[in-house]
N, C-alpha and C. Protein backbone atom coordinates (compact mmCIF):
# COMPACT_ATOMS: atom_id res chain seq x y z
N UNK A 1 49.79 58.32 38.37
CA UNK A 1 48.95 59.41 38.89
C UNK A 1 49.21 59.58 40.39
N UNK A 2 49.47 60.59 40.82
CA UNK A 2 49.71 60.93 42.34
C UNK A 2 48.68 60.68 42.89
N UNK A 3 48.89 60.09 44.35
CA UNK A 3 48.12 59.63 45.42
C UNK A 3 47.88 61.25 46.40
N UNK A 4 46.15 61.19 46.12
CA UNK A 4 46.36 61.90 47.62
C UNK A 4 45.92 61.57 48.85
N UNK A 5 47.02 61.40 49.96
CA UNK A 5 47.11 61.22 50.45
C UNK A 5 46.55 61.37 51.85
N UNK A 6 46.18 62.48 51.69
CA UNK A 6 45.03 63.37 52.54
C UNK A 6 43.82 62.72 52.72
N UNK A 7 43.33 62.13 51.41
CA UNK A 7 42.37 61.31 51.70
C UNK A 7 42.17 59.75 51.97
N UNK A 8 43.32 59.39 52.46
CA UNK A 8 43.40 57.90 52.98
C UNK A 8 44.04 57.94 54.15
N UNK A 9 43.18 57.00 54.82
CA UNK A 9 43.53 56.73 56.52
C UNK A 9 45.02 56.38 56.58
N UNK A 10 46.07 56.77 57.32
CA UNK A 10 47.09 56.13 57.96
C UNK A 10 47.54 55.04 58.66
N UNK A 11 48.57 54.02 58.62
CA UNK A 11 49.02 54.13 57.18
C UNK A 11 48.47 53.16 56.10
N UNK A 12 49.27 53.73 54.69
CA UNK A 12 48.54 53.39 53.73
C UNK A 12 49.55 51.76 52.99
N UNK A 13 48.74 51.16 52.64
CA UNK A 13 49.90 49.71 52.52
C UNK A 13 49.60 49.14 51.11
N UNK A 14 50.26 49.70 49.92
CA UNK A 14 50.59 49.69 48.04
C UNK A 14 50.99 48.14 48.06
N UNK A 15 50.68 47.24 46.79
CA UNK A 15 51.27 46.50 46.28
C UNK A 15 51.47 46.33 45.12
N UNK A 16 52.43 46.81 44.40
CA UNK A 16 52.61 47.08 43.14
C UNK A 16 52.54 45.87 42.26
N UNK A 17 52.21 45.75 41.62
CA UNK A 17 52.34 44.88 40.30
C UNK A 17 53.70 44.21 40.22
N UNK A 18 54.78 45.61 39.84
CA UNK A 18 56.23 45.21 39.33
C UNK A 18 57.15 45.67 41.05
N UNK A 19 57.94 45.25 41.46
CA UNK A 19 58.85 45.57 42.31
C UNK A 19 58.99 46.86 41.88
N UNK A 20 59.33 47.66 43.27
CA UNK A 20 59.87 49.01 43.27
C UNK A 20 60.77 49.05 43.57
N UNK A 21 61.99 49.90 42.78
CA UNK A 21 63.80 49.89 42.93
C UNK A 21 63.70 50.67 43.72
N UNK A 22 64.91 50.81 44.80
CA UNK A 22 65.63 51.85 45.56
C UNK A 22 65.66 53.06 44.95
N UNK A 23 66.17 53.29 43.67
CA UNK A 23 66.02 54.16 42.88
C UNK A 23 64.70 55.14 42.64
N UNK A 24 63.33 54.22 42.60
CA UNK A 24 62.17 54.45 42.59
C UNK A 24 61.75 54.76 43.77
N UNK A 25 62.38 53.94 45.08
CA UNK A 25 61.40 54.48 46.42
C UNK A 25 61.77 55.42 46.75
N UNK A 26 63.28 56.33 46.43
CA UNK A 26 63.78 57.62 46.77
C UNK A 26 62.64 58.47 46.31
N UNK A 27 62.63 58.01 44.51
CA UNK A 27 61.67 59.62 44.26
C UNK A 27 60.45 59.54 44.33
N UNK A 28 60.17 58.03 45.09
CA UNK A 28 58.55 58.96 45.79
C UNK A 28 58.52 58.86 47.41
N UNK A 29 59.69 58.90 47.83
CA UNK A 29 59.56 59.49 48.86
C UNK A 29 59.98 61.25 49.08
N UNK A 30 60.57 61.27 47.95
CA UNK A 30 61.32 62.64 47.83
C UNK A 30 59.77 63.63 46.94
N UNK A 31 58.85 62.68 46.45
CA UNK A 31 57.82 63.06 45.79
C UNK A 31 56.46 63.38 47.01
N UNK A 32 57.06 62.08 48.18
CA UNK A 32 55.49 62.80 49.62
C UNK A 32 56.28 62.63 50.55
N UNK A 33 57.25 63.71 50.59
CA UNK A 33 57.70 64.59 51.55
C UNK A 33 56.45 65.17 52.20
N UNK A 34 56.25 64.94 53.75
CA UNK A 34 57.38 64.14 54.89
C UNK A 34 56.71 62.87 55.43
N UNK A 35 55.75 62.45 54.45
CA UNK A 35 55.82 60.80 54.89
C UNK A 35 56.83 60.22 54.82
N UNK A 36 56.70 59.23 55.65
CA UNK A 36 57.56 57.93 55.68
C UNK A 36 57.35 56.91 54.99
N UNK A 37 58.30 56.48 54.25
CA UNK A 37 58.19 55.45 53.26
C UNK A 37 58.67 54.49 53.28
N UNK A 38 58.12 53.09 53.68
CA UNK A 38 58.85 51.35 53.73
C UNK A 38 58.33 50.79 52.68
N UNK A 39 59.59 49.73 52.38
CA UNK A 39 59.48 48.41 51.26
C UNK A 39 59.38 47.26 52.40
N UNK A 40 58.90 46.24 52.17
CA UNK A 40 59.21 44.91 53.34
C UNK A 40 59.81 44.16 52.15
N UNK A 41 60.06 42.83 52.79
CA UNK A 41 60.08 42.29 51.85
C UNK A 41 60.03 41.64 50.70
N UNK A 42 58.46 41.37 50.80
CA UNK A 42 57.64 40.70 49.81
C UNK A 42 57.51 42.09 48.90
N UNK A 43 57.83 43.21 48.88
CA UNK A 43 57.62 44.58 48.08
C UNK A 43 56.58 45.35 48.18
N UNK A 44 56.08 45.15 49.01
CA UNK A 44 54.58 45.85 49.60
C UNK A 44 55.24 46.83 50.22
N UNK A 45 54.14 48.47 49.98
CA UNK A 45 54.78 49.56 50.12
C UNK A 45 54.32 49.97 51.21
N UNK A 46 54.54 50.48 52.25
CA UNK A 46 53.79 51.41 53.52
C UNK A 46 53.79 52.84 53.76
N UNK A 47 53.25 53.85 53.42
CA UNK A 47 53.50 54.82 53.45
C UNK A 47 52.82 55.54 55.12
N UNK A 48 53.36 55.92 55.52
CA UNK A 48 53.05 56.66 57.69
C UNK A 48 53.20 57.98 57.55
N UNK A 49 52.08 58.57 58.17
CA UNK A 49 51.86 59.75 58.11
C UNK A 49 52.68 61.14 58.65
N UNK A 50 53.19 61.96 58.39
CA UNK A 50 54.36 62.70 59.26
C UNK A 50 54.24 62.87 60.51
N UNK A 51 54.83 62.60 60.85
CA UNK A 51 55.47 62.82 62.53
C UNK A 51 54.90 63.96 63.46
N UNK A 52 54.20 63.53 64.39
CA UNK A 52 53.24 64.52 65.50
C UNK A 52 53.99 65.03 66.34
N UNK A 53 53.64 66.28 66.58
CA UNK A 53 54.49 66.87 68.17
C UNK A 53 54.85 65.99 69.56
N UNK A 54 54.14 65.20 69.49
CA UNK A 54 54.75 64.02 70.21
C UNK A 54 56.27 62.98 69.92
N UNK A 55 55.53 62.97 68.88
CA UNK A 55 56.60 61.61 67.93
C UNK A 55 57.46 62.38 68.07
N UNK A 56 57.75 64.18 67.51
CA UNK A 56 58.59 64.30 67.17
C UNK A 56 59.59 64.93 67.91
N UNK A 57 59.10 65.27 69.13
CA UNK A 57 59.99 65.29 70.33
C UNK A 57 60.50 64.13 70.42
N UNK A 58 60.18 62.85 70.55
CA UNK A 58 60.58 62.05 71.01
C UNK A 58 61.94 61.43 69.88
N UNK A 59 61.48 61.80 68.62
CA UNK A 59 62.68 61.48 67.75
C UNK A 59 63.53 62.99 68.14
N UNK A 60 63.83 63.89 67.96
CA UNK A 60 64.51 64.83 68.62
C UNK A 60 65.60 64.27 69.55
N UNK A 61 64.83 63.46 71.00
CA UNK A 61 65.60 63.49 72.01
C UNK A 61 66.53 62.22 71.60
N UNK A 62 66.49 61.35 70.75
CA UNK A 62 66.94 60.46 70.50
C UNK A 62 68.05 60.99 69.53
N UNK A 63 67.55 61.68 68.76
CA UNK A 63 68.87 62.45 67.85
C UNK A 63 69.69 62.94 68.75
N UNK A 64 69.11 63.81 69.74
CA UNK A 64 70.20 64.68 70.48
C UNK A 64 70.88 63.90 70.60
N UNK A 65 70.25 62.34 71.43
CA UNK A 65 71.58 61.86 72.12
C UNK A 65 72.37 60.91 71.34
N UNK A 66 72.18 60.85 70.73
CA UNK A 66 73.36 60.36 69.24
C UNK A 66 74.22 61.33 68.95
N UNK A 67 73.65 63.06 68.69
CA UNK A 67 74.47 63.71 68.54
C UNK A 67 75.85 64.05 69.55
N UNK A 68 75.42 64.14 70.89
CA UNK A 68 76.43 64.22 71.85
C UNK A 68 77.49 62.96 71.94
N UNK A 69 76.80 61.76 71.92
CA UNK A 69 77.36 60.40 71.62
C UNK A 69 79.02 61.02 70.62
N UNK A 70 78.43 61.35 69.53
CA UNK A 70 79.45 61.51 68.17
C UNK A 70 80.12 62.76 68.51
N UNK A 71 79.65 63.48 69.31
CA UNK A 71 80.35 64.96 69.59
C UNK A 71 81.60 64.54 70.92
N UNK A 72 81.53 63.26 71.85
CA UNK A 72 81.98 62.94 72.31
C UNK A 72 83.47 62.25 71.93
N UNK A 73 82.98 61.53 70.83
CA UNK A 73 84.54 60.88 70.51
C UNK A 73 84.15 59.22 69.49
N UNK A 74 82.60 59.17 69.39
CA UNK A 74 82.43 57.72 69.16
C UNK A 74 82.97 57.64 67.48
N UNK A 75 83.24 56.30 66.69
CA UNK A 75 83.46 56.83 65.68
C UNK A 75 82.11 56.39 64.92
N UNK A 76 82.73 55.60 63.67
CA UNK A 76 81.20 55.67 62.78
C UNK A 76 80.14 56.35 62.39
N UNK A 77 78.84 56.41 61.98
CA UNK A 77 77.81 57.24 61.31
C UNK A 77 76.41 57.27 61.93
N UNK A 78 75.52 58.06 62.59
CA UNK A 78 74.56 58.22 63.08
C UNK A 78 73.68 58.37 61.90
N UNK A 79 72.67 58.37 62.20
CA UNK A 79 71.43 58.73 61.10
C UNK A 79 70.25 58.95 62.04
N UNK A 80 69.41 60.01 60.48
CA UNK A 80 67.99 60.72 61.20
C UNK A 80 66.74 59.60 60.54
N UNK A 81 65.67 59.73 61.28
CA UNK A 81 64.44 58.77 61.01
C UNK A 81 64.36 58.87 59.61
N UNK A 82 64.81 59.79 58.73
CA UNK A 82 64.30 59.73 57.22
C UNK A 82 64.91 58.59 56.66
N UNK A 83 65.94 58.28 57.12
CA UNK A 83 67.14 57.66 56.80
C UNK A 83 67.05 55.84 56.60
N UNK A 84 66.30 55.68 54.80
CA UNK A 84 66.13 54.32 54.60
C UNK A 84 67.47 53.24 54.72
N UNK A 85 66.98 52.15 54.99
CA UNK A 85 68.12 51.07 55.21
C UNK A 85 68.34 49.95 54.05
N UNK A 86 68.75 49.53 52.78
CA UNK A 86 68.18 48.37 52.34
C UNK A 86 68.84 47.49 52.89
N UNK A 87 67.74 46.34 53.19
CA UNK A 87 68.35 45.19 54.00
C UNK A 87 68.54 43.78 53.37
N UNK A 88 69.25 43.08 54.12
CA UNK A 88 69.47 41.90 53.27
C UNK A 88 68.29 41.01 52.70
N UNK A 89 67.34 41.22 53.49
CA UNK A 89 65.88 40.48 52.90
C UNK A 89 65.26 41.05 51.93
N UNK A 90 65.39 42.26 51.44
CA UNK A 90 65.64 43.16 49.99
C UNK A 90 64.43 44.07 50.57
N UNK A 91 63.81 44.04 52.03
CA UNK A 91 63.38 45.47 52.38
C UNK A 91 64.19 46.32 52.92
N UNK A 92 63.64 47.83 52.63
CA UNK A 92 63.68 48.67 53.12
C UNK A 92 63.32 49.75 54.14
N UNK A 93 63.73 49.58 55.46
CA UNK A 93 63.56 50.25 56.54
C UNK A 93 63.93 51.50 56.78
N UNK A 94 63.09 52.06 58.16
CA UNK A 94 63.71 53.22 58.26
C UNK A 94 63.27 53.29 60.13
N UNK A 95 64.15 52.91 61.10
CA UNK A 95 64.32 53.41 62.22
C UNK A 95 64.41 54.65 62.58
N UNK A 96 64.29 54.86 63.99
CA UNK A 96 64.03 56.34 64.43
C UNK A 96 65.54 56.68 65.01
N UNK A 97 66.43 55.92 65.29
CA UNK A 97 67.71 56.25 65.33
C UNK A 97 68.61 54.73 64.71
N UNK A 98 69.65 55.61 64.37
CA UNK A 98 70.67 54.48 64.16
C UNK A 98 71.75 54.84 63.94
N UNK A 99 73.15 53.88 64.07
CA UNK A 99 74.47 53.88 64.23
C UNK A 99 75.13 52.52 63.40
N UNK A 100 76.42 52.77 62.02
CA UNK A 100 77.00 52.07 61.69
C UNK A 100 78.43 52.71 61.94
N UNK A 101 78.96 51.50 62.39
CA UNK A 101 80.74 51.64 62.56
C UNK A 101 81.64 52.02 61.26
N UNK A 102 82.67 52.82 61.80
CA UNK A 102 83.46 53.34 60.92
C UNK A 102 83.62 52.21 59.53
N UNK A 103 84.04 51.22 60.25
CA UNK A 103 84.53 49.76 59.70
C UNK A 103 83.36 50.07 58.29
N UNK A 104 82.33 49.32 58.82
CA UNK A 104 81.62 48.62 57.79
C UNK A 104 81.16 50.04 57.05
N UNK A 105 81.12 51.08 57.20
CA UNK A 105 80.57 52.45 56.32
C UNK A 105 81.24 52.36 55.01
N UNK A 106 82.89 52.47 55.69
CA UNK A 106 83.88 52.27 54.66
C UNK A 106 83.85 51.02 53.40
N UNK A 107 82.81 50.42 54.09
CA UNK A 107 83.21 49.29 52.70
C UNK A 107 82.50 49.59 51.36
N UNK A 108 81.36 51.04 52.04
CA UNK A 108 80.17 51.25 50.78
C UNK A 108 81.12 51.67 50.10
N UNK A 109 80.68 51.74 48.51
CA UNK A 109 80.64 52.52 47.78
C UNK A 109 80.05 54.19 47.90
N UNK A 110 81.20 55.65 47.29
CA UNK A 110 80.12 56.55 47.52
C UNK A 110 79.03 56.32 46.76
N UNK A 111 78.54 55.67 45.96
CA UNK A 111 76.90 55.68 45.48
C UNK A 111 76.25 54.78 46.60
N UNK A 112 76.94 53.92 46.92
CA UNK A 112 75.63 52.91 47.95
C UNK A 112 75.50 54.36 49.36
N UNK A 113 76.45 54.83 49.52
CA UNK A 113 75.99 56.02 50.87
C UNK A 113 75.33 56.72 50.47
N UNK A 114 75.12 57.33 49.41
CA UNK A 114 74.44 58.44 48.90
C UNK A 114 72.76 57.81 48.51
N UNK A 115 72.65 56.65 48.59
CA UNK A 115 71.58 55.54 48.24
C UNK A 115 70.74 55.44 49.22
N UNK A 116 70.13 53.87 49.46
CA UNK A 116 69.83 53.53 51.02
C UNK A 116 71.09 52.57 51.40
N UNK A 117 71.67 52.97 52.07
CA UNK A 117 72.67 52.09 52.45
C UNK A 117 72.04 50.39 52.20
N UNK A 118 72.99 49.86 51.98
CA UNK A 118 72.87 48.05 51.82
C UNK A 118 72.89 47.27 52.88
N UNK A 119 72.68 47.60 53.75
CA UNK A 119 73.29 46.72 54.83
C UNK A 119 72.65 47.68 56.10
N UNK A 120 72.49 46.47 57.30
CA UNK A 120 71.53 47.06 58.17
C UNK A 120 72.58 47.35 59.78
N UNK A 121 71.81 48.77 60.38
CA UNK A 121 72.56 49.13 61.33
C UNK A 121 73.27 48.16 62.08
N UNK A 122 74.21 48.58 62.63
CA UNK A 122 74.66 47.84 64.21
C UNK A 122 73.96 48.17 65.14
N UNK A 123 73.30 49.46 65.61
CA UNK A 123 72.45 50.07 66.87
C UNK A 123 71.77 50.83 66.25
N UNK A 124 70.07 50.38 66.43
CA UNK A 124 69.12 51.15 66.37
C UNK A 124 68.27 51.63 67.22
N UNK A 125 67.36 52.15 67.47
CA UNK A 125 66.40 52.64 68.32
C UNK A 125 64.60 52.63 67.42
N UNK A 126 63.84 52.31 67.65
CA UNK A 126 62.53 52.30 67.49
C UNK A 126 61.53 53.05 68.71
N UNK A 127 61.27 53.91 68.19
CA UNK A 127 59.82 54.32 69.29
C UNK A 127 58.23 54.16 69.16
N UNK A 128 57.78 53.85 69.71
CA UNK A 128 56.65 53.40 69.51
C UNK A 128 55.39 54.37 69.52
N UNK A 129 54.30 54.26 68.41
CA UNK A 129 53.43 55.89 68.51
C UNK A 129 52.26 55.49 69.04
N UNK A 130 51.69 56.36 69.35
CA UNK A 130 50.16 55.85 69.51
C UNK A 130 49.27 54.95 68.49
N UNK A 131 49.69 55.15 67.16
CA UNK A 131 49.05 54.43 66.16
C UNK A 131 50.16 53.16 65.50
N UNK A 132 50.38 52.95 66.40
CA UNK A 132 51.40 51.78 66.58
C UNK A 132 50.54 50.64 67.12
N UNK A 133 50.42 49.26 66.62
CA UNK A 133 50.08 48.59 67.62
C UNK A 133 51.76 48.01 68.07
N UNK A 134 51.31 47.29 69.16
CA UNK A 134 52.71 46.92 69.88
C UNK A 134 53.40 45.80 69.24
N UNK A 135 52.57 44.84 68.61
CA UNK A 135 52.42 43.58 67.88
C UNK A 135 53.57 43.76 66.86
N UNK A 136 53.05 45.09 66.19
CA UNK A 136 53.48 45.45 64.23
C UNK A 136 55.25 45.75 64.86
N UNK A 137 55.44 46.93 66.12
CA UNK A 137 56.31 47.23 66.69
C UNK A 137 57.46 45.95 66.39
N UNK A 138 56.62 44.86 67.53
CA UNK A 138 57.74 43.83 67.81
C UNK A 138 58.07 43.24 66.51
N UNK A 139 57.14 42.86 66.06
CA UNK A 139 58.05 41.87 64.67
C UNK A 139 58.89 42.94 63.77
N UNK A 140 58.36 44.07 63.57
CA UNK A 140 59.70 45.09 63.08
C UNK A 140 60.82 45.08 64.14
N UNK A 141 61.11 44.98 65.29
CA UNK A 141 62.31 44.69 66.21
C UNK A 141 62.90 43.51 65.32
N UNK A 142 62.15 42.23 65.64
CA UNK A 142 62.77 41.15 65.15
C UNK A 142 63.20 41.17 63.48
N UNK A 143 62.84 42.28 62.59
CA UNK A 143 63.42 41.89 61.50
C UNK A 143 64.49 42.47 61.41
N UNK A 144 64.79 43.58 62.18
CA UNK A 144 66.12 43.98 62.72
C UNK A 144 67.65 43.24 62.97
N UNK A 145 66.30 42.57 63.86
CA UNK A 145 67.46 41.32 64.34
C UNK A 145 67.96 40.53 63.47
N UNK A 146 66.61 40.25 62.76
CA UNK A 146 67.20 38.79 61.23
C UNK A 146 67.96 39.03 60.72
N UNK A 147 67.87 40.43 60.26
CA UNK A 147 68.85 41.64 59.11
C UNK A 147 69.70 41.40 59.88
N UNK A 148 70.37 41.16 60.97
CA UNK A 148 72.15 41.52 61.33
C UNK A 148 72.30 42.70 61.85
N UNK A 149 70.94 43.11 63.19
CA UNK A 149 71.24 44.13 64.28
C UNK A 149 72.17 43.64 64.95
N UNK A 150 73.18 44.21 66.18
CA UNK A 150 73.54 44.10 67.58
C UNK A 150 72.79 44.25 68.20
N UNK A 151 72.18 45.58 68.59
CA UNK A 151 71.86 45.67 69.34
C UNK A 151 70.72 46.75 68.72
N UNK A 152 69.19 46.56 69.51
CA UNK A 152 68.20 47.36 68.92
C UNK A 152 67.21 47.47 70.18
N UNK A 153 66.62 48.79 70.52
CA UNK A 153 65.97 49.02 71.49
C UNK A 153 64.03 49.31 70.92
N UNK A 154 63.69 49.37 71.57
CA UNK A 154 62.18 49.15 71.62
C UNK A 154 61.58 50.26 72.55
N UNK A 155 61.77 51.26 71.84
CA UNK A 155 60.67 52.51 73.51
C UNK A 155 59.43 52.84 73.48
N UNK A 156 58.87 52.32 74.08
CA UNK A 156 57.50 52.25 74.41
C UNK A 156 56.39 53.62 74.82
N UNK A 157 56.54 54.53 74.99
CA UNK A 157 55.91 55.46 75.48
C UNK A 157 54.57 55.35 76.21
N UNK A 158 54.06 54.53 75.45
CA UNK A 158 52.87 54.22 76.05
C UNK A 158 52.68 53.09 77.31
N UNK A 159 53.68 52.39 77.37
CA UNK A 159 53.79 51.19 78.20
C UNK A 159 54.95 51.76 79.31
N UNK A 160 55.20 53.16 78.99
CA UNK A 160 56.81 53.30 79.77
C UNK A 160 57.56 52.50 79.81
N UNK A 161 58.22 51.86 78.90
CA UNK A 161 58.95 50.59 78.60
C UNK A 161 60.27 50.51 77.79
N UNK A 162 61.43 50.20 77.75
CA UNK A 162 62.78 50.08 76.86
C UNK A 162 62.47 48.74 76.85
N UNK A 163 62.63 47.96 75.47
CA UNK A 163 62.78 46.43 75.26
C UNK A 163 64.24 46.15 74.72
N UNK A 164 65.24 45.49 75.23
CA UNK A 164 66.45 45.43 74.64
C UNK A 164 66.12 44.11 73.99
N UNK A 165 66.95 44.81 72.74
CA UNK A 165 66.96 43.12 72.05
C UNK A 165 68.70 43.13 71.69
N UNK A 166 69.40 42.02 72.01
CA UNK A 166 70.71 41.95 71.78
C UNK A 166 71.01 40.86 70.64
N UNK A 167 71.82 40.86 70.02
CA UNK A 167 72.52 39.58 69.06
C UNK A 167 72.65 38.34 70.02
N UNK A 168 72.49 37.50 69.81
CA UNK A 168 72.72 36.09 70.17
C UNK A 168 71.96 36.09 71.74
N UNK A 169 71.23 36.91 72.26
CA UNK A 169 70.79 36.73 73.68
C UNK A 169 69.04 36.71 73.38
N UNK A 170 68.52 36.93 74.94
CA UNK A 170 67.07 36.96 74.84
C UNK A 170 66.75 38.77 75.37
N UNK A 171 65.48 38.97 74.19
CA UNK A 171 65.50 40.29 74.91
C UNK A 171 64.71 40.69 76.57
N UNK A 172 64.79 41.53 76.60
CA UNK A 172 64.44 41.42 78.01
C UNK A 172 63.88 43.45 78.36
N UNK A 173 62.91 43.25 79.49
CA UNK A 173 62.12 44.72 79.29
C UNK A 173 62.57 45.49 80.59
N UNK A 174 62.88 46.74 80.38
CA UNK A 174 62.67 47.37 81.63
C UNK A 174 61.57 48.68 81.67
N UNK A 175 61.13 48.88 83.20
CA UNK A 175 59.89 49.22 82.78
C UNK A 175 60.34 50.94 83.77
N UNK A 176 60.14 51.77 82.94
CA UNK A 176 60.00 53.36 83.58
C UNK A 176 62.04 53.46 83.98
N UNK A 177 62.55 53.09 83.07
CA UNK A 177 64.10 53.41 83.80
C UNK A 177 64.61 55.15 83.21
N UNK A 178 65.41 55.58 83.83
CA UNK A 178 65.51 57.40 84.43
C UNK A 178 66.54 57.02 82.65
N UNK A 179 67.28 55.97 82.43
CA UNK A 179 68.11 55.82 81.35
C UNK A 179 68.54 55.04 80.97
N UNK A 180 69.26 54.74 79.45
CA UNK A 180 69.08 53.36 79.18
C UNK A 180 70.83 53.51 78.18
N UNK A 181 71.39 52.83 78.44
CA UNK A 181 73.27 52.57 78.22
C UNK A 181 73.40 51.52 77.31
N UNK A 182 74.03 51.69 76.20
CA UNK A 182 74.91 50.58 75.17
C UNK A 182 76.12 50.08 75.59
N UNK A 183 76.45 50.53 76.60
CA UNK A 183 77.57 49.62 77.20
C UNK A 183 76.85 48.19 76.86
N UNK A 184 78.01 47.19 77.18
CA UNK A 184 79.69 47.10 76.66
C UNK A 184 79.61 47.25 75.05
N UNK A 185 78.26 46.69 74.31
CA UNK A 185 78.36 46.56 72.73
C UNK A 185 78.35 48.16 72.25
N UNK A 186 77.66 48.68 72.62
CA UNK A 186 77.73 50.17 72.08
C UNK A 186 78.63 51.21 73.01
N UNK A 187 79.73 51.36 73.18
CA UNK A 187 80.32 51.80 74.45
C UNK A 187 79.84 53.52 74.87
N UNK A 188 79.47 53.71 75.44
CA UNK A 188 79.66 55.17 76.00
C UNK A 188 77.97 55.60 75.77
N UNK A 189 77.37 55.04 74.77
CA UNK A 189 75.93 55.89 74.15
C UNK A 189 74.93 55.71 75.74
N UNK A 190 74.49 56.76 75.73
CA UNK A 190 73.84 56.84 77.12
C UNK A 190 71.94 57.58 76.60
N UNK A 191 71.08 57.34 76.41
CA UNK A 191 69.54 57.85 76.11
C UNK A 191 69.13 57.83 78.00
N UNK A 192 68.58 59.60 77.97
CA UNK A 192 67.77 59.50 79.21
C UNK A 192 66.79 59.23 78.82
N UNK A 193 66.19 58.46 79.07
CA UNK A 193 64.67 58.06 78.73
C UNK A 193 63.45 58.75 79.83
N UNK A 194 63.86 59.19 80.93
CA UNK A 194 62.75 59.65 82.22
C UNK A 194 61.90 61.08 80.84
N UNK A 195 62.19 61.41 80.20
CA UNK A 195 61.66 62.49 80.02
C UNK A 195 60.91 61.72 78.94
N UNK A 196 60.76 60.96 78.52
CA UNK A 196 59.78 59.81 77.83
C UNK A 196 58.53 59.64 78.19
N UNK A 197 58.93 59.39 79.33
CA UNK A 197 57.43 59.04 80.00
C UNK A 197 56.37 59.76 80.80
N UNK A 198 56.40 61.12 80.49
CA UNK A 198 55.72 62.30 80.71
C UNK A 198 54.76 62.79 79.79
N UNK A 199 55.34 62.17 78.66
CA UNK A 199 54.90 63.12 77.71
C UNK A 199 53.44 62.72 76.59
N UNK A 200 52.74 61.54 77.46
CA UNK A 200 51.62 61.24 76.24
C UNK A 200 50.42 61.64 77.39
């Protein structure tokens, strides 16, 4: 029986009885269009409410600059926030930007691309909403990391804040910067972030 959704606070957090397949979380996410739809690991479902004129500038500017990134010369595959991940801990994510290398794209299968991909970005981006606590934020960074990120950023809006988290290092914060660079691991990708912090 369909959930409505309208009448439950944001967000909403399912635990099904039986595991839900990839197969299954497509068509109900393709069923409550334009929520957002996560698996974790334990199979508990999260469904987040669509994206506010805030949020969604802010995912915008992050697309743009992926798009110019790839319009530039980078190789590999960008993706938009809809864009689930399955990960090696057998959840399913969905970041507000992300980037896999030519390399590892190629190893899918066309059904695993056309799927949620199997395997978790090299460079992501996370932004943080008002109905975010900062807490839920960070340990989603770190499962990033567990999964086999490089490199994954943390933008804060509310804190005016970029949190870098790198592979094998410690992350570390900068606070109100005009822009924020993937050099040397991500080469060339450049996010102005100053126009971030205007806007709540």
């Amino acid at each position: 029986m369909p959930i409505d959704l309208l009448e439950l606070p944001m967000p909403v957090t399912l635990r099904p009885a039986v595991p839900v397949s990839d197969e299954e979380l497509m068509r109900l996410s393709a069923c409550y269009k334009p929520y957002r739809i996560e698996r974790n690991k334990e199979g508990e479902i999260t469904i987040m409410s669509p994206t506010g004129g805030v949020g969604g500038n802010h995912e915008f500017l992050i697309s743009a600059a992926f798009a110019r990134w790839m319009d530039a010369g980078a190789d590999g595959m960008s993706f938009s926030p809809s864009t689930g991940f399955h990960l090696p801990d057998g959840s399913c994510l969905s970041p507000d930007g992300s980037w896999i290398s030519q390399q590892r794209w190629e190893t899918l299968t066309p059904e695993q691309q056309k799927s949620f991909p199997p395997l978790c970005p090299d460079f992501l981006i996370e932004v943080r909403s008002q109905s975010d606590s900062r807490r839920s934020v960070e340990e989603k960074m770190q499962l990033w990391m567990e999964n086999g990120a490089k490199l994954a950023w943390l933008i804060d809006p509310i804190a005016c804040s970029v949190t870098i988290y790198r592979e094998g290092a410690a992350e570390h914060t900068l606070i109100r910067p005009e822009s924020v660079q993937g050099d040397p691991l991500i080469e060339g990708f450049l996010l102005r972030t100053s126009r971030l912090w205007d806007t709540l």
